[in-house]
N, C-alpha and C. Protein backbone atom coordinates (compact mmCIF):
# COMPACT_ATOMS: atom_id res chain seq x y z
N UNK A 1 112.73 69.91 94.21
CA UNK A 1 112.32 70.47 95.47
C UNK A 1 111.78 71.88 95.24
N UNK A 2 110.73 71.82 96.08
CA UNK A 2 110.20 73.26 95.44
C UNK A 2 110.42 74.49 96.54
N UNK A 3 111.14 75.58 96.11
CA UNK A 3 111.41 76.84 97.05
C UNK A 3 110.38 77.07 97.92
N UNK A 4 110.39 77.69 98.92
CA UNK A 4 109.43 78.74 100.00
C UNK A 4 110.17 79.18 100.60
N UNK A 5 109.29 79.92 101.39
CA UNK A 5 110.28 81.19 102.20
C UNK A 5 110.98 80.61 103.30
N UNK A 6 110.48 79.69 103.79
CA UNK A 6 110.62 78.58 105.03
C UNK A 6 112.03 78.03 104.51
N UNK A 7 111.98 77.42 103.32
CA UNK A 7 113.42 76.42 102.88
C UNK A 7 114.66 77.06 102.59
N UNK A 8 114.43 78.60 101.89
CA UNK A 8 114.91 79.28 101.92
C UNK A 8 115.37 80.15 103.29
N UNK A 9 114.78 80.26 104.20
CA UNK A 9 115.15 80.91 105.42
C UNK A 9 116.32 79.80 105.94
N UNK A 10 116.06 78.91 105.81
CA UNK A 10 117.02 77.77 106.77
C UNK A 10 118.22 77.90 106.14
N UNK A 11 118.19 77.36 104.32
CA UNK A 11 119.52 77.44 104.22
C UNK A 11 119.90 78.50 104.20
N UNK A 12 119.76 80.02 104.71
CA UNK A 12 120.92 81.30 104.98
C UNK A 12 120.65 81.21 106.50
N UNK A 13 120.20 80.41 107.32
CA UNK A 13 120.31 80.58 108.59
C UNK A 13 121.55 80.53 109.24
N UNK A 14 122.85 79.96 108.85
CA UNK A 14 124.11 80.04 109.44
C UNK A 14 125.26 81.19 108.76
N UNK A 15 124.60 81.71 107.92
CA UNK A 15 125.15 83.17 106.87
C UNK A 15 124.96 83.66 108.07
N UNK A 16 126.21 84.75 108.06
CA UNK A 16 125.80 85.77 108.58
C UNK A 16 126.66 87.29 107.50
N UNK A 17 126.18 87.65 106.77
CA UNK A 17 126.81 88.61 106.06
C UNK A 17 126.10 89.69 106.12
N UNK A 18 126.69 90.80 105.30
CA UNK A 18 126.30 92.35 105.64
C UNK A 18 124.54 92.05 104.87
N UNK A 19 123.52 92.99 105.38
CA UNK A 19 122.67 93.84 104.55
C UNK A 19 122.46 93.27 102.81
N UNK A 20 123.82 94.21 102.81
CA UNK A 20 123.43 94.39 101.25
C UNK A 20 124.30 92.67 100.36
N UNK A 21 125.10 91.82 101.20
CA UNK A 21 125.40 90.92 100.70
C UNK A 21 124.29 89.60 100.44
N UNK A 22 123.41 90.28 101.96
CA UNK A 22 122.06 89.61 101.92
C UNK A 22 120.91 89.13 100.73
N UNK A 23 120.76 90.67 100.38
CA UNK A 23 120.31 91.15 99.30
C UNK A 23 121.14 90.28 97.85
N UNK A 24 122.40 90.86 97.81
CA UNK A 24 122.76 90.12 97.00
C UNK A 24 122.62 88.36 97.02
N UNK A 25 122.82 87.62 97.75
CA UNK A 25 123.41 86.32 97.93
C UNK A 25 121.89 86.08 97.71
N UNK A 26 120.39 86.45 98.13
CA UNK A 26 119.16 86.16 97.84
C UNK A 26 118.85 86.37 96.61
N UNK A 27 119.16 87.25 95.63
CA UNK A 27 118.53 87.38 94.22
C UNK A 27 119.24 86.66 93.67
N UNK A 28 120.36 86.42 94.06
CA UNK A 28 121.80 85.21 93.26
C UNK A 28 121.40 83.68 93.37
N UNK A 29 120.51 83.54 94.39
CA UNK A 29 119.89 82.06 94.82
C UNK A 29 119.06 82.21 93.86
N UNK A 30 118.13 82.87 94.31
CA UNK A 30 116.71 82.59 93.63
C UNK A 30 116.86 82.61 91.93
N UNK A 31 117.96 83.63 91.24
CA UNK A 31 117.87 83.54 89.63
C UNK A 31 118.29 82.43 89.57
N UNK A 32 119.17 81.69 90.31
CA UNK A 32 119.65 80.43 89.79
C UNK A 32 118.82 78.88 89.51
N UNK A 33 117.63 79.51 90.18
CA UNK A 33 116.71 78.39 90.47
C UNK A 33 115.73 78.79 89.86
N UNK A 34 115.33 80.19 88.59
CA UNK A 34 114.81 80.06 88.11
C UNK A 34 113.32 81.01 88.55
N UNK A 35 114.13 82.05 89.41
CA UNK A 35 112.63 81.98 90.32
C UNK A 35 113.26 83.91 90.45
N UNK A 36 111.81 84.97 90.16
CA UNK A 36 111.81 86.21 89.89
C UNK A 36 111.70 87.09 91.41
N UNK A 37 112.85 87.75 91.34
CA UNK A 37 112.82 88.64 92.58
C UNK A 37 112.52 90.33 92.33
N UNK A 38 112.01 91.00 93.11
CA UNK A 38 112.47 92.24 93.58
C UNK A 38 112.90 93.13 94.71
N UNK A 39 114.04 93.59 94.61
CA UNK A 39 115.01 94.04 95.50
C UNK A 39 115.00 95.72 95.54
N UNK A 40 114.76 96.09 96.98
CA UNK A 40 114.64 97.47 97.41
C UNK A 40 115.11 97.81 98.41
N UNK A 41 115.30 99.43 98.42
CA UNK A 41 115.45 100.49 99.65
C UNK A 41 114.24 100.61 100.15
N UNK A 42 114.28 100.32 101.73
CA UNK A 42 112.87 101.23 101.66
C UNK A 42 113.13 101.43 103.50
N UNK A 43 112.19 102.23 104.28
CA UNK A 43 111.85 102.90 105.21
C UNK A 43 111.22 101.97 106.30
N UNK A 44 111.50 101.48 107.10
CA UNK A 44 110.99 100.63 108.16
C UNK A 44 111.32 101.40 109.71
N UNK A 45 110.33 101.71 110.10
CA UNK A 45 110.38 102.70 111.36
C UNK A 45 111.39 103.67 111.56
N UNK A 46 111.71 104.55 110.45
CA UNK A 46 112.54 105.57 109.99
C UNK A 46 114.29 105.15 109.40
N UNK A 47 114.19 104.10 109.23
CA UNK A 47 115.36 103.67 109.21
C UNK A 47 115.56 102.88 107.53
N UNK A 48 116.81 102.39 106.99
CA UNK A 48 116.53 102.42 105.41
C UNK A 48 116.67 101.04 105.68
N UNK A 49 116.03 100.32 104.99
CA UNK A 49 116.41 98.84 105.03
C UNK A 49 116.56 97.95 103.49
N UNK A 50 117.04 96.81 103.11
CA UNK A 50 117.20 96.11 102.00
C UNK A 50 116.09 94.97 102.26
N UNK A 51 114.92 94.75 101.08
CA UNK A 51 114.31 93.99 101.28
C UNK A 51 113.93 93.47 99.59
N UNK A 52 113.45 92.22 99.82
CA UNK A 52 113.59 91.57 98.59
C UNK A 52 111.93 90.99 98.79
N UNK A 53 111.09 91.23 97.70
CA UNK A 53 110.08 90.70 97.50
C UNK A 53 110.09 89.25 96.69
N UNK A 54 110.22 87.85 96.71
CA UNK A 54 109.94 87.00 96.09
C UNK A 54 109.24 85.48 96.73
N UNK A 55 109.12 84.81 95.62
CA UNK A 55 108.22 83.29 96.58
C UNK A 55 107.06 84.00 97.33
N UNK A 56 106.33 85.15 97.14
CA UNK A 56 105.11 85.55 97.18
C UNK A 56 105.11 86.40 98.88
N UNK A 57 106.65 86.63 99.61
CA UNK A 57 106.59 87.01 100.48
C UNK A 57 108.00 88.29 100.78
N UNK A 58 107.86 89.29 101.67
CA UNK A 58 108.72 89.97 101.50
C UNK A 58 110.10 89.67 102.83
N UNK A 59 111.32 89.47 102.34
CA UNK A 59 112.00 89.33 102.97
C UNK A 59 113.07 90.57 103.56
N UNK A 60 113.79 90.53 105.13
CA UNK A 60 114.27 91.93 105.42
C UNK A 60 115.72 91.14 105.44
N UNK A 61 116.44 91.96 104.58
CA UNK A 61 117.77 91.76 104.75
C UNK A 61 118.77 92.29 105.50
N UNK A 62 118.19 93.31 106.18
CA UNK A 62 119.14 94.29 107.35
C UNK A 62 119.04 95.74 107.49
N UNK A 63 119.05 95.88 108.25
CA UNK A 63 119.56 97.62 107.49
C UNK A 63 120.37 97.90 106.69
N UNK A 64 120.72 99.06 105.93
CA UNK A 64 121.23 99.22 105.05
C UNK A 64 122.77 99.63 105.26
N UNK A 65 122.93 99.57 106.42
CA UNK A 65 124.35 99.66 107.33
C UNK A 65 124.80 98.34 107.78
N UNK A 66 124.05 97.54 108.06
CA UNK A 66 124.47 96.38 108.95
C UNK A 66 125.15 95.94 108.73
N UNK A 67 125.85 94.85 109.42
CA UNK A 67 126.93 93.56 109.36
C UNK A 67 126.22 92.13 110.06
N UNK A 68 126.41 91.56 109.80
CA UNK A 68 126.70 90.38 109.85
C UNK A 68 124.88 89.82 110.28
N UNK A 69 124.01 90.31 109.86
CA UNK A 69 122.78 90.16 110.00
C UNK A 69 122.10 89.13 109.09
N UNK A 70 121.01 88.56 110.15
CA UNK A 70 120.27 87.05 109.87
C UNK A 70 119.11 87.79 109.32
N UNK A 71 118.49 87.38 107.87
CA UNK A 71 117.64 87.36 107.13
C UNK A 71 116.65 86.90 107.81
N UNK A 72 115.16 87.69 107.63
CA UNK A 72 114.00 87.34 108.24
C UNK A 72 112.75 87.94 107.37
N UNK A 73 112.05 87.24 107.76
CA UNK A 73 110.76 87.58 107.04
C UNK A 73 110.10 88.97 107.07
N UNK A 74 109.13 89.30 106.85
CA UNK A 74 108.56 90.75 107.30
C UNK A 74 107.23 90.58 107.12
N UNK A 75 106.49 90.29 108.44
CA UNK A 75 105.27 89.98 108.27
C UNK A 75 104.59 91.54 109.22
N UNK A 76 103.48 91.70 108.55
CA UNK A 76 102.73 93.44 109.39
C UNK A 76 103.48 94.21 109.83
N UNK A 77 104.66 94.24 108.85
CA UNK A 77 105.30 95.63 108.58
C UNK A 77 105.02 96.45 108.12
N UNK A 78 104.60 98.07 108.48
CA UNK A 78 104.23 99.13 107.47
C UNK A 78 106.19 99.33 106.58
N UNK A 79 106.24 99.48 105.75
CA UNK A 79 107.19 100.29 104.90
C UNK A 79 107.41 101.17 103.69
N UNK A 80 107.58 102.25 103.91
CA UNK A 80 108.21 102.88 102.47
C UNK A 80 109.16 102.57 101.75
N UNK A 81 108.53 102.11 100.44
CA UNK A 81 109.87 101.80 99.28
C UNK A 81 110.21 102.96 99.10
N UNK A 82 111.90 103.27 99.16
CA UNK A 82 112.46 104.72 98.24
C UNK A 82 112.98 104.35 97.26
N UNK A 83 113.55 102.97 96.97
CA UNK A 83 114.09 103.32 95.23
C UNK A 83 114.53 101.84 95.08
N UNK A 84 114.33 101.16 94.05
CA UNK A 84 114.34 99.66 93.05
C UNK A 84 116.14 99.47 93.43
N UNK A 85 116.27 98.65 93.78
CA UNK A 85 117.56 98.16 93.30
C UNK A 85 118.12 97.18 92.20
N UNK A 86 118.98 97.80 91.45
CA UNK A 86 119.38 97.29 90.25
C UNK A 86 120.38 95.87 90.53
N UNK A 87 119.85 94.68 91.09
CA UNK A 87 121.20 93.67 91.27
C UNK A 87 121.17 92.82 90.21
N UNK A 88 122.97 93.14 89.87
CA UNK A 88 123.17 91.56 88.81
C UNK A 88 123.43 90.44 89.57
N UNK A 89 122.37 89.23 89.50
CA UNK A 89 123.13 87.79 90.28
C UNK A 89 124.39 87.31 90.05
N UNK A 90 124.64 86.98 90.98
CA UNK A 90 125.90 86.22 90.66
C UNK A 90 125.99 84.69 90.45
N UNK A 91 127.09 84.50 89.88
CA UNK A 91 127.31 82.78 89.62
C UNK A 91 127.21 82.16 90.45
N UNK A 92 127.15 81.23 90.47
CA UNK A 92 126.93 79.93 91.97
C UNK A 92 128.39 80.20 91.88
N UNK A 93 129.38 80.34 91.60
CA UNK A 93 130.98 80.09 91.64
C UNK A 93 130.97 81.46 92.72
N UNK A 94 130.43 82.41 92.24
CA UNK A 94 130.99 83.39 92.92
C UNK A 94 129.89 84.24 94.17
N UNK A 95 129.33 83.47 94.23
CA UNK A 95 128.10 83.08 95.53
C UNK A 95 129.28 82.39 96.71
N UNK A 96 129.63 81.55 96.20
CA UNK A 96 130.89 80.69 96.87
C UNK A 96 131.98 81.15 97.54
N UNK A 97 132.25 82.58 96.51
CA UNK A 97 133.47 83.25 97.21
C UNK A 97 132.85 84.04 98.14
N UNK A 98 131.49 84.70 97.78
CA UNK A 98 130.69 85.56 98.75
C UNK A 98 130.99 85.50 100.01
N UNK A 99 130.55 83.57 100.05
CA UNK A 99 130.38 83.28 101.70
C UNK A 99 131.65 83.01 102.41
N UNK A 100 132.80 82.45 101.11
CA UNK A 100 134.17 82.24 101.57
C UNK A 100 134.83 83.86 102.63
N UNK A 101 134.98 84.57 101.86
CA UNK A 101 135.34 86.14 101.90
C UNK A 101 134.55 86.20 103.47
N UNK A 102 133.58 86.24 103.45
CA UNK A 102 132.71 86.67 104.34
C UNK A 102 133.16 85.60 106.03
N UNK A 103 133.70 84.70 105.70
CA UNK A 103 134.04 83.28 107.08
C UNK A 103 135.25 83.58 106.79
N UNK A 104 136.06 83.97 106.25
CA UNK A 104 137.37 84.22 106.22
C UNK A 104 137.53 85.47 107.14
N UNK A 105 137.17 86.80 107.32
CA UNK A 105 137.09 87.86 107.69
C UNK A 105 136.16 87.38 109.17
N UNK A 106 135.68 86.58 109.39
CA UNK A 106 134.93 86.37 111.10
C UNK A 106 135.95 86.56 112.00
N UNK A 107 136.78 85.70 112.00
CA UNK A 107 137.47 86.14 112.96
C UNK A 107 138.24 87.37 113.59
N UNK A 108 138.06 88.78 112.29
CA UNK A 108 138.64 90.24 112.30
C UNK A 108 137.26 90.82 113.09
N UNK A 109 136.19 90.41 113.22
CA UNK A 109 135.33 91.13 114.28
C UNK A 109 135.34 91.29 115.50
């Protein structure tokens, strides 16, 4: 089956995790499948956001504060990149606990 941004949007459509878990749990998919990301800070109507360039389109992972925020595309967005983020993927094992941790703690909101 071949990735896009579309197939990929669906399956994190019932995620709801922070920003930066976003970020993470997306470069952790995509290395696993073989497929090259880049992950940044950057400036979206003064505000810092996590966004991941891959599958030929740029994705917004939240602000850089957020909680529990749904991943979306970023189409005729102006933005400033401020600085590369360095993520190590994680294992599909521990992708697993990501989302565990993360539905375990729903009900403390």
């Amino acid at each position: 089956m071949q990735n896009t941004p579309e197939t990929l949007l669906q399956a994190c459509e019932s995620l709801r995790l922070s920003a930066w878990d976003n970020v993470r749990y997306l470069v952790s998919v995509l290395a696993l499948q073989g497929e090259q990301a880049k992950a940044f800070e950057a400036q979206i109507d003064g505000k810092p956001h996590y966004l991941l360039q891959a599958l030929g389109v740029c994705f917004d992972c939240g602000r850089s504060n957020s909680y529990q925020v749904q991943i979306r595309l970023l189409t005729d967005t102006e933005f400033t990149p401020m600085k590369v983020l360095d993520i190590t993927p994680l294992s599909a094992e521990q992708l697993g606990y990501l989302c565990m941790e993360t539905a375990h703690f729903d009900h403390c909101y």
